[in-house]
N, C-alpha and C. Protein backbone atom coordinates (compact mmCIF):
# COMPACT_ATOMS: atom_id res chain seq x y z
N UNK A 1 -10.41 32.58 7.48
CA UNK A 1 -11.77 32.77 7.93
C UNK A 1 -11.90 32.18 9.34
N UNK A 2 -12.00 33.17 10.49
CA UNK A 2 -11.83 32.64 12.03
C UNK A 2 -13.21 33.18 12.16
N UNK A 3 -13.66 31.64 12.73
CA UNK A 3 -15.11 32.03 13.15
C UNK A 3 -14.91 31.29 14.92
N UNK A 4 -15.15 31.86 15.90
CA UNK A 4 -15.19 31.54 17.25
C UNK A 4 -16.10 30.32 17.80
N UNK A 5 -17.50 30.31 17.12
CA UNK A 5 -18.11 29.12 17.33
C UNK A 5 -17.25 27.55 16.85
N UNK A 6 -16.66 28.10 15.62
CA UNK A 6 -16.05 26.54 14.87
C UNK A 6 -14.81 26.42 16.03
N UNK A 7 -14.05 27.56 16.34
CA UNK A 7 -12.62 27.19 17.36
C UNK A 7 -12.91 26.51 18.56
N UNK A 8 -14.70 26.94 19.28
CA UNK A 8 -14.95 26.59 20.49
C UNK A 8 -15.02 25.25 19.99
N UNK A 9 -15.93 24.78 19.29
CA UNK A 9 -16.29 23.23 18.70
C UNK A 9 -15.07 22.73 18.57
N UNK A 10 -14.14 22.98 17.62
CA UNK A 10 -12.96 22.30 17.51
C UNK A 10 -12.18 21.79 19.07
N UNK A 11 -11.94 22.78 20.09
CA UNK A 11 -11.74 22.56 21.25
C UNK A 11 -12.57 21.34 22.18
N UNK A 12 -13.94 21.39 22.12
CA UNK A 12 -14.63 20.58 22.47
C UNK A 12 -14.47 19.23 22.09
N UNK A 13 -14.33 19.11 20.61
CA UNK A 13 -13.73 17.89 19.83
C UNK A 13 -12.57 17.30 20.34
N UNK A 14 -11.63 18.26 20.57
CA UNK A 14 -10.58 17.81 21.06
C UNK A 14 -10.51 17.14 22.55
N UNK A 15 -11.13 17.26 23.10
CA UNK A 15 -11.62 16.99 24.25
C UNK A 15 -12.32 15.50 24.57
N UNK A 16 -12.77 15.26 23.41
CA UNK A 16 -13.76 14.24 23.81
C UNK A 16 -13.49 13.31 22.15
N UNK A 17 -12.38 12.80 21.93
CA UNK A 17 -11.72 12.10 20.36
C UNK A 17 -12.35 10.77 20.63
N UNK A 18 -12.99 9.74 19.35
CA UNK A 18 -13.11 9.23 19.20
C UNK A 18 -12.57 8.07 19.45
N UNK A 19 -12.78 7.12 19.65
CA UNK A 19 -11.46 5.51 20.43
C UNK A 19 -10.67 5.65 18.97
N UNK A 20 -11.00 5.53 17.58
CA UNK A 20 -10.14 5.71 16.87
C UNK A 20 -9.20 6.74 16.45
N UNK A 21 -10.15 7.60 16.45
CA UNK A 21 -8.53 9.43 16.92
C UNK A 21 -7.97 9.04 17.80
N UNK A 22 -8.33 8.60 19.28
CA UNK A 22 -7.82 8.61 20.11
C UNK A 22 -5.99 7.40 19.77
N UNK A 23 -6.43 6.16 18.99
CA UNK A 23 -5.72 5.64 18.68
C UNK A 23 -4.75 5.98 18.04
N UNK A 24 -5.37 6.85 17.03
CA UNK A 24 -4.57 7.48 15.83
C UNK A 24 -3.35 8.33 16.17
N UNK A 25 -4.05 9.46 16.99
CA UNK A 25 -3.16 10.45 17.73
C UNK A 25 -2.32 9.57 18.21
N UNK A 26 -2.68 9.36 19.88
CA UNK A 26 -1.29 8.85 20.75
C UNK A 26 -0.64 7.70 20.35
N UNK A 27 -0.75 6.93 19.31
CA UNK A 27 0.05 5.81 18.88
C UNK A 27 0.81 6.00 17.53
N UNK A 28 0.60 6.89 17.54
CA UNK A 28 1.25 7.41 15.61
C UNK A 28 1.21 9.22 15.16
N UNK A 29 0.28 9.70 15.18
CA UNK A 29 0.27 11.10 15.13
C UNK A 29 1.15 12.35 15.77
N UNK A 30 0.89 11.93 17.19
CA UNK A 30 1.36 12.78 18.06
C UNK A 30 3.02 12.70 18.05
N UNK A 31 3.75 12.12 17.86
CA UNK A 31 4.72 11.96 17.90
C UNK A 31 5.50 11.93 16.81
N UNK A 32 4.75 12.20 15.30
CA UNK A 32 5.09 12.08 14.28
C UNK A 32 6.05 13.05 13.84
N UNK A 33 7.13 13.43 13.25
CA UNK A 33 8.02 13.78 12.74
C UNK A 33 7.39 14.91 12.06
N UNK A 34 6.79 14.65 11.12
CA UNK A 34 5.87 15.68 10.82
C UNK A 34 4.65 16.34 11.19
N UNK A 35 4.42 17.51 12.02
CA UNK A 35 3.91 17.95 12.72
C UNK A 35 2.30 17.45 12.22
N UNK A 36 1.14 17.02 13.04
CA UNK A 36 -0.04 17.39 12.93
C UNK A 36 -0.82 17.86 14.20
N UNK A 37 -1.68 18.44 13.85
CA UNK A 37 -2.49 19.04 14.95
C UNK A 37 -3.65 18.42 15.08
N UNK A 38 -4.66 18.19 15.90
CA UNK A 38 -5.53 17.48 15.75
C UNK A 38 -7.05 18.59 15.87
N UNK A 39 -7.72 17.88 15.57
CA UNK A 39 -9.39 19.33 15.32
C UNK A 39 -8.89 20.61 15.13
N UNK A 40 -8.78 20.39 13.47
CA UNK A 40 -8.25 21.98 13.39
C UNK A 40 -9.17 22.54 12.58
N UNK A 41 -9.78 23.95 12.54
CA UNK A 41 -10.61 24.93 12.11
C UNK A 41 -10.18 25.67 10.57
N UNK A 42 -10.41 24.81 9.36
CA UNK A 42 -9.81 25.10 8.09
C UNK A 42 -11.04 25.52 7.42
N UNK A 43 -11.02 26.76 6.88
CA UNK A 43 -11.89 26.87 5.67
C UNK A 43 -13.47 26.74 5.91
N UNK A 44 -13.62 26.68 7.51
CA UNK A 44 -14.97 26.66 7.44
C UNK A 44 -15.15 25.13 8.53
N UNK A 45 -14.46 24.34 8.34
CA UNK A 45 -14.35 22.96 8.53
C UNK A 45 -13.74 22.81 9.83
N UNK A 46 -13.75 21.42 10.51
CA UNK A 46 -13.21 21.13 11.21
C UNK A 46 -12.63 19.69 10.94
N UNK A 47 -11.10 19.71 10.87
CA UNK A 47 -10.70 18.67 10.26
C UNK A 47 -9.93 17.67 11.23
N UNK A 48 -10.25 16.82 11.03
CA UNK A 48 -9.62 15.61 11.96
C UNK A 48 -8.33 15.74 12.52
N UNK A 49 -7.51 15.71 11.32
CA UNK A 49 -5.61 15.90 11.90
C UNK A 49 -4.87 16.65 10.43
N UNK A 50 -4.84 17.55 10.73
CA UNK A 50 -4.51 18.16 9.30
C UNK A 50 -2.62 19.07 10.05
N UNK A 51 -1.47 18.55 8.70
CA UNK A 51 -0.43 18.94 8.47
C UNK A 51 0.02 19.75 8.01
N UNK A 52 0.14 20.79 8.30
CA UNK A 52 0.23 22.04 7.98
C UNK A 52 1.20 22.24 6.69
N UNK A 53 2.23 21.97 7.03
CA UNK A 53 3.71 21.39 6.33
C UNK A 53 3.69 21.13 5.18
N UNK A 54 2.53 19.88 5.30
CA UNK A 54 2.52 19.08 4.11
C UNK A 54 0.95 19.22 3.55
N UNK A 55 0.33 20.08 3.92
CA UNK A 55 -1.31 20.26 3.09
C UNK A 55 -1.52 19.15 3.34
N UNK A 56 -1.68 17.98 4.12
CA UNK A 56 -2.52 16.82 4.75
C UNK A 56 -3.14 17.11 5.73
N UNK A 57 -4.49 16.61 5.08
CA UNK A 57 -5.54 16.53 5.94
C UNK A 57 -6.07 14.49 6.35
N UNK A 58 -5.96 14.35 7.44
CA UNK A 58 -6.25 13.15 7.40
C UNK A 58 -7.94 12.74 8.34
N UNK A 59 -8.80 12.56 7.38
CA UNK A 59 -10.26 12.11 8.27
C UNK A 59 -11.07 11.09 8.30
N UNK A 60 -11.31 10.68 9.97
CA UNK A 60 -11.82 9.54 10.00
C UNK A 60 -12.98 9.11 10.08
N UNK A 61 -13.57 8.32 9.55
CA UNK A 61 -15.31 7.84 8.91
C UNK A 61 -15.63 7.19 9.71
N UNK A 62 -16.88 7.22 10.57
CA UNK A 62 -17.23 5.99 11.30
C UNK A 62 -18.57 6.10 10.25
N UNK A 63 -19.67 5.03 11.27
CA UNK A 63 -20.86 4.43 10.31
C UNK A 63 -22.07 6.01 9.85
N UNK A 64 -21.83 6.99 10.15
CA UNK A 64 -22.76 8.15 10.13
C UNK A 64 -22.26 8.72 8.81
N UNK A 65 -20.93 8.07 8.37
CA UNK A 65 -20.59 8.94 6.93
C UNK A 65 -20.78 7.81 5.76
N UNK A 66 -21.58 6.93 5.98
CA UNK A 66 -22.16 5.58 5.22
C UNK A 66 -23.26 6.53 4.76
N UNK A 67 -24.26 7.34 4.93
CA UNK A 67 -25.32 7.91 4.37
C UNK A 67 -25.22 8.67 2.99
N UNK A 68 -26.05 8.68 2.55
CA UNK A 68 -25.54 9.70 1.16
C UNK A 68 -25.71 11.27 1.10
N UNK A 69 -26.27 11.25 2.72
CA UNK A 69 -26.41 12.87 2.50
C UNK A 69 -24.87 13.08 3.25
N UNK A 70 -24.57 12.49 4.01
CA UNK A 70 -22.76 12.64 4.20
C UNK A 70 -21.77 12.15 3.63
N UNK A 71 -21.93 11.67 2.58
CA UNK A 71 -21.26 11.04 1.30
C UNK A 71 -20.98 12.71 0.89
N UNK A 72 -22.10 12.86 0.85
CA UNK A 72 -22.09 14.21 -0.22
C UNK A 72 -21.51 15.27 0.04
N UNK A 73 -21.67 15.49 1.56
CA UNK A 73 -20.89 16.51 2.57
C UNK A 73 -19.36 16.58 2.38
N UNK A 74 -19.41 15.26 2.76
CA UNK A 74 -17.85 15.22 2.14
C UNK A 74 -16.92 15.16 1.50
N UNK A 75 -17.88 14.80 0.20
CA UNK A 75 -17.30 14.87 -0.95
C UNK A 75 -16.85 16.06 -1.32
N UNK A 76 -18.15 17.30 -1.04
CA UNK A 76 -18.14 18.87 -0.88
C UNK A 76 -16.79 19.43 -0.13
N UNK A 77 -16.59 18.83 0.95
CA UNK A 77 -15.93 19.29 1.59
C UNK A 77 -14.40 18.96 0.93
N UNK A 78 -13.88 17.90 0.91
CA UNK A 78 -12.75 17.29 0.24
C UNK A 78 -12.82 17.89 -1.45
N UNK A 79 -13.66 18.81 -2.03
CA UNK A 79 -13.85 19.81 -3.10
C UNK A 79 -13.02 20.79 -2.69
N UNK A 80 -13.55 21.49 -1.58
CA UNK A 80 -13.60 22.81 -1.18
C UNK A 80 -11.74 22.78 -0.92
N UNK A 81 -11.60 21.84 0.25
CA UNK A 81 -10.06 21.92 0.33
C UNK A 81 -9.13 21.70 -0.69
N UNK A 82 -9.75 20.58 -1.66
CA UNK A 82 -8.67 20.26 -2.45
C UNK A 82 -8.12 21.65 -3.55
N UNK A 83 -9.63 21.81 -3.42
CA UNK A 83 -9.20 23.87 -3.99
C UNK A 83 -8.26 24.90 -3.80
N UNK A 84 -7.99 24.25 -2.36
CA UNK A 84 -7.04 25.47 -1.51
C UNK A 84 -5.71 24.47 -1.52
N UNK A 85 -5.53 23.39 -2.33
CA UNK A 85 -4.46 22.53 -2.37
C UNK A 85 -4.12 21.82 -1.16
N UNK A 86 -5.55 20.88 -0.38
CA UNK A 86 -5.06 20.45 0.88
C UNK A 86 -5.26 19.58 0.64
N UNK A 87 -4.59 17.93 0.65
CA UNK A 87 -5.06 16.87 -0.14
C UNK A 87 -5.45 15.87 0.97
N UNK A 88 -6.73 15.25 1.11
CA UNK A 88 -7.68 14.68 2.10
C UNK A 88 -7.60 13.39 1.81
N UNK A 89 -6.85 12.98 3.08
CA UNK A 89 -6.55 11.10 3.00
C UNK A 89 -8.18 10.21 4.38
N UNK A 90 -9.00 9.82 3.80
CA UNK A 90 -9.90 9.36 5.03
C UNK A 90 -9.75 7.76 4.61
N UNK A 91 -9.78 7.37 6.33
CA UNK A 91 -9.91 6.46 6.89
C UNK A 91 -10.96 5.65 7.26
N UNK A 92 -11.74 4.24 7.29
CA UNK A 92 -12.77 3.94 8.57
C UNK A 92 -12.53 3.94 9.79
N UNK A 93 -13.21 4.08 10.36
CA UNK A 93 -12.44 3.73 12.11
C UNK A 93 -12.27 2.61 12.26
N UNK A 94 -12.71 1.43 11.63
CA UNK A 94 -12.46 0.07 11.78
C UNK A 94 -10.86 -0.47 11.22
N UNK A 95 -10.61 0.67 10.26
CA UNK A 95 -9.09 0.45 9.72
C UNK A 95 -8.02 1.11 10.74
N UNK A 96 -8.40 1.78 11.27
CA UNK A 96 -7.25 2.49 12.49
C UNK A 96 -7.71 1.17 13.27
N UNK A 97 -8.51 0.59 13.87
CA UNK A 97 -8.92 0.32 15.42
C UNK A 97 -7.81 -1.27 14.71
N UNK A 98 -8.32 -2.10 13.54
CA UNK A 98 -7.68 -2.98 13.24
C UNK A 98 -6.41 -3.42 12.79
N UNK A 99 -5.94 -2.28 11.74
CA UNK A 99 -4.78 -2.18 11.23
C UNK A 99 -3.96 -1.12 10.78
N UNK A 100 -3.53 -0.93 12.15
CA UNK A 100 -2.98 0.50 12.60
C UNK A 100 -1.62 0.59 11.30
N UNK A 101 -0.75 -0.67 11.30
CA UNK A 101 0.20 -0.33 10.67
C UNK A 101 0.22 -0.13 9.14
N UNK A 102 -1.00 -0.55 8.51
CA UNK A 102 -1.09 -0.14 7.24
C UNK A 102 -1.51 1.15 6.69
N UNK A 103 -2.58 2.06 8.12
CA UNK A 103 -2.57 3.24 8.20
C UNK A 103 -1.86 3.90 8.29
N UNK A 104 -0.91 3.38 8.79
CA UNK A 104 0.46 4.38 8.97
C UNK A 104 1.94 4.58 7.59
N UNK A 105 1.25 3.13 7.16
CA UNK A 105 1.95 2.98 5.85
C UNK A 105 1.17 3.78 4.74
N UNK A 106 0.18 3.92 4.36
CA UNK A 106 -0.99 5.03 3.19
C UNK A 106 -0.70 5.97 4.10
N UNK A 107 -0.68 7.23 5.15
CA UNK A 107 -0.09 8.08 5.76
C UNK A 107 1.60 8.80 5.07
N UNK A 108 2.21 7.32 5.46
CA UNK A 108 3.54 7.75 5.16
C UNK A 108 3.37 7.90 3.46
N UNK A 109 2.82 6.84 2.74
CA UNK A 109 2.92 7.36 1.34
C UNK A 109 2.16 8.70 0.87
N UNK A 110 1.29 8.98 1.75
CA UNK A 110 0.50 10.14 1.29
C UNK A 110 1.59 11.54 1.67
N UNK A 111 2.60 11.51 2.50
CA UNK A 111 3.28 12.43 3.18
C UNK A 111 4.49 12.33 1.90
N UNK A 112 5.01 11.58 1.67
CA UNK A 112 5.85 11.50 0.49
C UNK A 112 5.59 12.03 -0.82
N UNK A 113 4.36 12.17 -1.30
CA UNK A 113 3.81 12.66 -2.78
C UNK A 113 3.56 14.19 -2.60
């Protein structure tokens, strides 16, 4: 399902990443062995860093997904994919910004299962 508005957005996203994507990517992602892409256009969605390879989707929470009407969003959403067998690992941004290497350790175990 290619919709042009979500690809432009995704592009835009990409453009302008969060200090914690930003972390995520160039200190661990980008270089990862196993390919990820970053703002990618799935199912409707736009997903943080999702692995093609390996059906990982990895997304990161800052304080706007503390609400319960985005609790719910995402819960929906992490429904919808897990449907299509894409299995959704999220993060806080306070756990990338603080403790990069344990993210990278739940990453690596999530890439292994």
């Amino acid at each position: 399902m290619y919709s042009k508005n979500l690809a432009l957005r995704a592009r835009e996203l990409r453009n302008a990443l969060t200090p914690a994507e930003r972390r995520l990517w160039f200190d661990l992602l980008r270089t990862h062995p196993v390919k990820f892409r970053r703002q990618v256009p799935v199912l409707g969605y736009i997903l943080d860093f999702y692995a093609p390879s390996a059906r990982l989707c990895i997304e990161l929470d800052g304080r706007s997904h503390d609400e319960a009407e985005a609790q719910a969003y995402d819960s929906e959403r992490s429904r919808v994919l897990g449907g299509a067998g894409i299995r959704v690992v999220r993060f806080q941004n306070a756990e990338v910004m603080r403790n990069l290497p344990g993210v990278a350790a739940l990453i690596e175990l999530a890439l292994q299962q």
